[in-house]
C-alpha atoms as a PDB file:
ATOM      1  CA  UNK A   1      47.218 -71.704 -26.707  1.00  0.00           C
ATOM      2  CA  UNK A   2      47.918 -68.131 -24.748  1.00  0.00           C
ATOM      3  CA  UNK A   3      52.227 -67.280 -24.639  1.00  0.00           C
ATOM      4  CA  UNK A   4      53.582 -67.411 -21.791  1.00  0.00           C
ATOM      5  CA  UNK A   5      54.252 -64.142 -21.685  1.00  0.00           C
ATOM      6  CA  UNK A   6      50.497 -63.277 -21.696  1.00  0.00           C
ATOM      7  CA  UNK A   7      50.836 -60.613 -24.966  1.00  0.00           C
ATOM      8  CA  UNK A   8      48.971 -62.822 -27.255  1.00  0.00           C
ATOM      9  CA  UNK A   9      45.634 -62.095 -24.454  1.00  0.00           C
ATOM     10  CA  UNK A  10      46.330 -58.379 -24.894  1.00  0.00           C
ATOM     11  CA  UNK A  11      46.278 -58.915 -28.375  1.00  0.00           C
ATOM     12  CA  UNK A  12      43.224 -60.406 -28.127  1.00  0.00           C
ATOM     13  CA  UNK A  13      41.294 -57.917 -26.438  1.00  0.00           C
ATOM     14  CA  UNK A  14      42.760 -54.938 -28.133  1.00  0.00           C
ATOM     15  CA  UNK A  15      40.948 -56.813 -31.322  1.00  0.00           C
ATOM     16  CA  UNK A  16      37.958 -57.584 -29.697  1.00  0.00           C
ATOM     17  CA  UNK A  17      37.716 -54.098 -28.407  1.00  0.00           C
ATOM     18  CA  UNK A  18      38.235 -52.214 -31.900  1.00  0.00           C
ATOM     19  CA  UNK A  19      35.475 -55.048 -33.472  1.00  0.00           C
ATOM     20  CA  UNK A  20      32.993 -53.876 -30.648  1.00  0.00           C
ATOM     21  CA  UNK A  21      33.769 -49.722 -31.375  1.00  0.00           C
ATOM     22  CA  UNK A  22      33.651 -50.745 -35.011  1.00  0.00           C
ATOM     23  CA  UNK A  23      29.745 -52.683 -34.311  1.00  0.00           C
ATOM     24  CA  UNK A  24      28.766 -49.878 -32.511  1.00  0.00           C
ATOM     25  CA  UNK A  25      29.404 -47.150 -35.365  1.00  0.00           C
ATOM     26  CA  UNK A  26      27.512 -49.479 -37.368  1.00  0.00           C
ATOM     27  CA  UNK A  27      24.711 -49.463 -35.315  1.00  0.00           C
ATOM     28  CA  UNK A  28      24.725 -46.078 -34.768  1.00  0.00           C
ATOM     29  CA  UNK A  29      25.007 -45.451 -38.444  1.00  0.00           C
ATOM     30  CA  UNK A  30      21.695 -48.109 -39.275  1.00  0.00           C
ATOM     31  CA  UNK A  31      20.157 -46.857 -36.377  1.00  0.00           C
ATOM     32  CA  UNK A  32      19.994 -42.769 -37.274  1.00  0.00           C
ATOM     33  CA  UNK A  33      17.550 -42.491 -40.119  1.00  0.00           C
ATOM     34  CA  UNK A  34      15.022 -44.860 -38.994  1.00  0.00           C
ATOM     35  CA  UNK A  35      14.225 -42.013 -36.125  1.00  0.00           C
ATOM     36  CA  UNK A  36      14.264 -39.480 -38.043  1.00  0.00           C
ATOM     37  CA  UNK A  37      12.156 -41.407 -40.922  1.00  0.00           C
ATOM     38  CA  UNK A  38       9.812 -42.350 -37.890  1.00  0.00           C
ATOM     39  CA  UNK A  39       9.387 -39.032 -36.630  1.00  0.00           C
ATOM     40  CA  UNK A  40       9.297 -37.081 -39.996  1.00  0.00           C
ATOM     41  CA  UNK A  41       6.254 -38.773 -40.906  1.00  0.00           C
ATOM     42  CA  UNK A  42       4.962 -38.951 -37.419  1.00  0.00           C
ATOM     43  CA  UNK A  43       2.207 -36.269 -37.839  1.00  0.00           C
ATOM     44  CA  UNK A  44       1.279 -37.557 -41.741  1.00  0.00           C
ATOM     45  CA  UNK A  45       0.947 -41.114 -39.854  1.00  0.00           C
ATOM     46  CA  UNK A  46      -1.643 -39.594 -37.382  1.00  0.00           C
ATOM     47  CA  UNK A  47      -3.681 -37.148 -39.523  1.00  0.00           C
ATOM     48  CA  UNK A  48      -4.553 -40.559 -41.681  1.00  0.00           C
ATOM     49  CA  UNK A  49      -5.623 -42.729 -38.245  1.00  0.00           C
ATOM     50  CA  UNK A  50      -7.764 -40.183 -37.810  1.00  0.00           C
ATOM     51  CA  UNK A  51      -9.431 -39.522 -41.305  1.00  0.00           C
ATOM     52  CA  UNK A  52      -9.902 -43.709 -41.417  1.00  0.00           C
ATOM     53  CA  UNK A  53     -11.312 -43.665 -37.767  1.00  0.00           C
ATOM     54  CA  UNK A  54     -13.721 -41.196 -39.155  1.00  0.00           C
ATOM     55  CA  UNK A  55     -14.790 -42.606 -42.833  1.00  0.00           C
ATOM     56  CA  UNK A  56     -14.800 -46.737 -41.033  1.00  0.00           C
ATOM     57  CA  UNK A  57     -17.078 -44.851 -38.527  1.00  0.00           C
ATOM     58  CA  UNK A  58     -19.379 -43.388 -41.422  1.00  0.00           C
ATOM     59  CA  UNK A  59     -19.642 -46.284 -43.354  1.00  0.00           C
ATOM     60  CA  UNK A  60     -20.499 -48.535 -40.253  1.00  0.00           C
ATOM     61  CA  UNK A  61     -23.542 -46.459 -39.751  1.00  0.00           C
ATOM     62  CA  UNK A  62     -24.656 -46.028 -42.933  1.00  0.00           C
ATOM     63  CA  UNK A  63     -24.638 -50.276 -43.776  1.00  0.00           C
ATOM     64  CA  UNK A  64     -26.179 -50.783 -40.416  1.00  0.00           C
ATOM     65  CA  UNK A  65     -28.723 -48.087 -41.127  1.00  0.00           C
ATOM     66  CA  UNK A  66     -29.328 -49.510 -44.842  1.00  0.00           C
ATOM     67  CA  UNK A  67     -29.780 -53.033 -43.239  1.00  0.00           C
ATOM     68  CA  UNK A  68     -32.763 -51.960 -41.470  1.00  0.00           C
ATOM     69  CA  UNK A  69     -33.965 -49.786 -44.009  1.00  0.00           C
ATOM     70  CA  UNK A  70     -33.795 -52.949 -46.313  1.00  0.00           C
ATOM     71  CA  UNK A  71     -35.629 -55.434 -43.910  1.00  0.00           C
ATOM     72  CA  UNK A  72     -38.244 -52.373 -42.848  1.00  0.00           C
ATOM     73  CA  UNK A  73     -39.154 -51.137 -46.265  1.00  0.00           C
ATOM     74  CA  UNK A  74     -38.116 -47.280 -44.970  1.00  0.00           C
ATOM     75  CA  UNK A  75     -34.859 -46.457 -47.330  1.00  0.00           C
ATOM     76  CA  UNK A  76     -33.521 -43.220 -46.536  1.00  0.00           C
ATOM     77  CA  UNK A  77     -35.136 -43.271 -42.501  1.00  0.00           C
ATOM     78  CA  UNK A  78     -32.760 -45.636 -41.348  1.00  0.00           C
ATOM     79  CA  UNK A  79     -29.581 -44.911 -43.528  1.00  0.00           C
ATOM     80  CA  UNK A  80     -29.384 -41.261 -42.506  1.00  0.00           C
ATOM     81  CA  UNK A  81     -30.137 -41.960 -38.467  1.00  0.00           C
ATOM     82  CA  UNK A  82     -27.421 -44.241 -38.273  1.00  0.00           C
ATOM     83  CA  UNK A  83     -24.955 -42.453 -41.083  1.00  0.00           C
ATOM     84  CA  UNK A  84     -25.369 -39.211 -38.678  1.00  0.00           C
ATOM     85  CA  UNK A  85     -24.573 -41.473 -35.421  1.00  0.00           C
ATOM     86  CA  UNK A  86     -21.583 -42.851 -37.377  1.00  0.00           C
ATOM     87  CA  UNK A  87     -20.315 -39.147 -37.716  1.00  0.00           C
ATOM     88  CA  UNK A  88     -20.915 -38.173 -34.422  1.00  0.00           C
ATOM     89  CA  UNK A  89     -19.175 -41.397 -33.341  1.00  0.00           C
ATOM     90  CA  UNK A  90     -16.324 -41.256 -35.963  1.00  0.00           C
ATOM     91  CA  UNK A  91     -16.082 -37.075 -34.209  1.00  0.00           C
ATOM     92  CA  UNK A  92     -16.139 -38.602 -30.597  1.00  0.00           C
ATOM     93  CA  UNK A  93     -13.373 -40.717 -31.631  1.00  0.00           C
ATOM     94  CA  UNK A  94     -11.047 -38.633 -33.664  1.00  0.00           C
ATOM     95  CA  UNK A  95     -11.217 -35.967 -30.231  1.00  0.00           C
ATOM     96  CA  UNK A  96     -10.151 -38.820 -28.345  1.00  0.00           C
ATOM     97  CA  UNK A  97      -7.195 -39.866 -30.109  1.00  0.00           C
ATOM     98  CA  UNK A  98      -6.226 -36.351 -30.484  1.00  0.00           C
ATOM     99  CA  UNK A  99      -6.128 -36.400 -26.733  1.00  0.00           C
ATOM    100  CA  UNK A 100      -4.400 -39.441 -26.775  1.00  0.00           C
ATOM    101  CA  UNK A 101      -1.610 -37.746 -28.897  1.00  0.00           C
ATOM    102  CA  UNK A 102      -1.447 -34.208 -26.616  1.00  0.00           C
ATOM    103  CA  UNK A 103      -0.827 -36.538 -23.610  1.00  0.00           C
ATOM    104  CA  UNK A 104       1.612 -38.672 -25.506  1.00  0.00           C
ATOM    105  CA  UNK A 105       3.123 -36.040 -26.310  1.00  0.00           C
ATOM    106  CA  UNK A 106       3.250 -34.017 -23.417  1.00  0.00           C
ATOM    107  CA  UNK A 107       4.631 -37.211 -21.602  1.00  0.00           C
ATOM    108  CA  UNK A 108       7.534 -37.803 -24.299  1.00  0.00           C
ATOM    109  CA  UNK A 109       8.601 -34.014 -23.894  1.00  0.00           C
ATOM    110  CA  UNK A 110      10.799 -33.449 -20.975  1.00  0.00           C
END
Protein backbone atom coordinates (compact mmCIF):
# COMPACT_ATOMS: atom_id res chain seq x y z
CA UNK A 1 0.00 0.00 0.00
CA UNK A 2 1.36 3.69 -1.26
CA UNK A 3 2.45 6.17 2.20
CA UNK A 4 0.61 8.68 2.73
CA UNK A 5 2.99 10.90 2.03
CA UNK A 6 3.15 9.71 -1.63
CA UNK A 7 7.34 9.11 -1.55
CA UNK A 8 7.04 5.44 -1.77
CA UNK A 9 5.25 6.30 -5.71
CA UNK A 10 8.33 8.41 -6.43
CA UNK A 11 10.29 5.67 -5.40
CA UNK A 12 8.65 3.64 -7.58
CA UNK A 13 9.07 5.36 -10.69
CA UNK A 14 12.57 6.53 -10.12
CA UNK A 15 13.13 2.45 -10.20
CA UNK A 16 11.09 1.81 -12.96
CA UNK A 17 12.72 4.57 -14.85
CA UNK A 18 16.51 3.45 -14.25
CA UNK A 19 15.16 -0.48 -15.20
CA UNK A 20 13.79 1.04 -18.56
CA UNK A 21 17.40 3.23 -19.31
CA UNK A 22 19.10 0.08 -18.10
CA UNK A 23 16.72 -2.27 -20.98
CA UNK A 24 17.41 0.13 -23.40
CA UNK A 25 21.40 -0.02 -23.18
CA UNK A 26 20.82 -3.57 -23.44
CA UNK A 27 19.09 -3.38 -26.45
CA UNK A 28 21.18 -1.08 -27.89
CA UNK A 29 24.16 -3.15 -26.96
CA UNK A 30 22.37 -6.70 -28.65
CA UNK A 31 21.12 -4.67 -31.23
CA UNK A 32 24.67 -3.05 -32.74
CA UNK A 33 26.49 -5.95 -34.30
CA UNK A 34 23.68 -7.64 -35.90
CA UNK A 35 23.71 -4.39 -38.44
CA UNK A 36 26.85 -4.27 -38.91
CA UNK A 37 27.13 -8.30 -39.30
CA UNK A 38 24.09 -7.77 -41.77
CA UNK A 39 25.60 -5.21 -43.76
CA UNK A 40 29.28 -6.48 -43.75
CA UNK A 41 28.28 -9.42 -45.56
CA UNK A 42 25.62 -7.68 -47.51
CA UNK A 43 27.50 -7.68 -50.89
CA UNK A 44 29.09 -11.53 -50.23
CA UNK A 45 25.19 -12.38 -49.62
CA UNK A 46 24.29 -10.96 -53.12
CA UNK A 47 27.25 -11.97 -55.35
CA UNK A 48 26.12 -15.79 -54.25
CA UNK A 49 22.09 -15.11 -55.21
CA UNK A 50 23.37 -14.32 -58.21
CA UNK A 51 26.00 -17.11 -59.07
CA UNK A 52 22.98 -19.77 -57.83
CA UNK A 53 20.36 -17.84 -60.01
CA UNK A 54 22.78 -18.48 -62.76
CA UNK A 55 24.11 -22.31 -62.23
CA UNK A 56 19.89 -23.40 -61.08
CA UNK A 57 19.28 -21.61 -64.47
CA UNK A 58 22.00 -23.82 -66.35
CA UNK A 59 21.17 -26.91 -64.97
CA UNK A 60 17.33 -26.42 -65.63
CA UNK A 61 18.11 -26.25 -69.26
CA UNK A 62 20.44 -28.71 -69.62
CA UNK A 63 17.92 -31.69 -67.74
CA UNK A 64 15.09 -30.34 -69.75
CA UNK A 65 17.20 -30.44 -72.87
CA UNK A 66 18.60 -34.09 -71.92
CA UNK A 67 14.90 -35.17 -71.35
CA UNK A 68 14.11 -34.67 -74.86
CA UNK A 69 17.25 -35.73 -76.13
CA UNK A 70 16.53 -39.05 -74.17
CA UNK A 71 12.87 -39.61 -75.43
CA UNK A 72 14.04 -38.30 -79.21
CA UNK A 73 17.13 -40.37 -79.64
CA UNK A 74 19.19 -36.83 -80.55
CA UNK A 75 21.79 -36.54 -77.39
CA UNK A 76 23.78 -33.56 -77.66
CA UNK A 77 20.81 -31.52 -80.09
CA UNK A 78 18.62 -31.00 -77.35
CA UNK A 79 21.02 -30.68 -74.27
CA UNK A 80 23.00 -27.82 -75.77
CA UNK A 81 19.67 -25.75 -77.18
CA UNK A 82 18.23 -25.70 -73.93
CA UNK A 83 21.74 -25.53 -71.74
CA UNK A 84 22.42 -22.21 -73.97
CA UNK A 85 18.68 -20.88 -73.20
CA UNK A 86 19.38 -21.69 -69.53
CA UNK A 87 22.46 -19.26 -69.76
CA UNK A 88 20.86 -16.69 -71.50
CA UNK A 89 18.01 -17.00 -68.97
CA UNK A 90 20.25 -17.46 -65.84
CA UNK A 91 22.13 -13.77 -67.70
CA UNK A 92 18.58 -12.16 -68.06
CA UNK A 93 18.09 -12.84 -64.53
CA UNK A 94 21.28 -12.03 -62.77
CA UNK A 95 20.87 -8.22 -64.82
CA UNK A 96 17.66 -8.05 -63.23
CA UNK A 97 18.47 -8.55 -59.76
CA UNK A 98 21.40 -6.39 -60.18
CA UNK A 99 18.84 -3.77 -61.02
CA UNK A 100 16.88 -4.75 -58.29
CA UNK A 101 19.90 -4.02 -55.95
CA UNK A 102 20.95 -0.36 -57.75
CA UNK A 103 17.31 0.68 -57.05
CA UNK A 104 17.35 -0.76 -53.58
CA UNK A 105 20.00 0.85 -53.07
CA UNK A 106 19.53 4.06 -54.47
CA UNK A 107 16.16 4.12 -52.46
CA UNK A 108 17.92 3.21 -48.98
CA UNK A 109 20.53 6.11 -49.61
CA UNK A 110 19.25 9.43 -48.61
Amino acid sequence: MAAPDGKAGETDRKSLDELGARIDAARQQLDGPKREQTTKYKTLNRAWQMVVELVVSVVVGGCIGYALDWAFGTLPLFLVIFGGFGFAAGIKTILATARGFIDEDDTASP
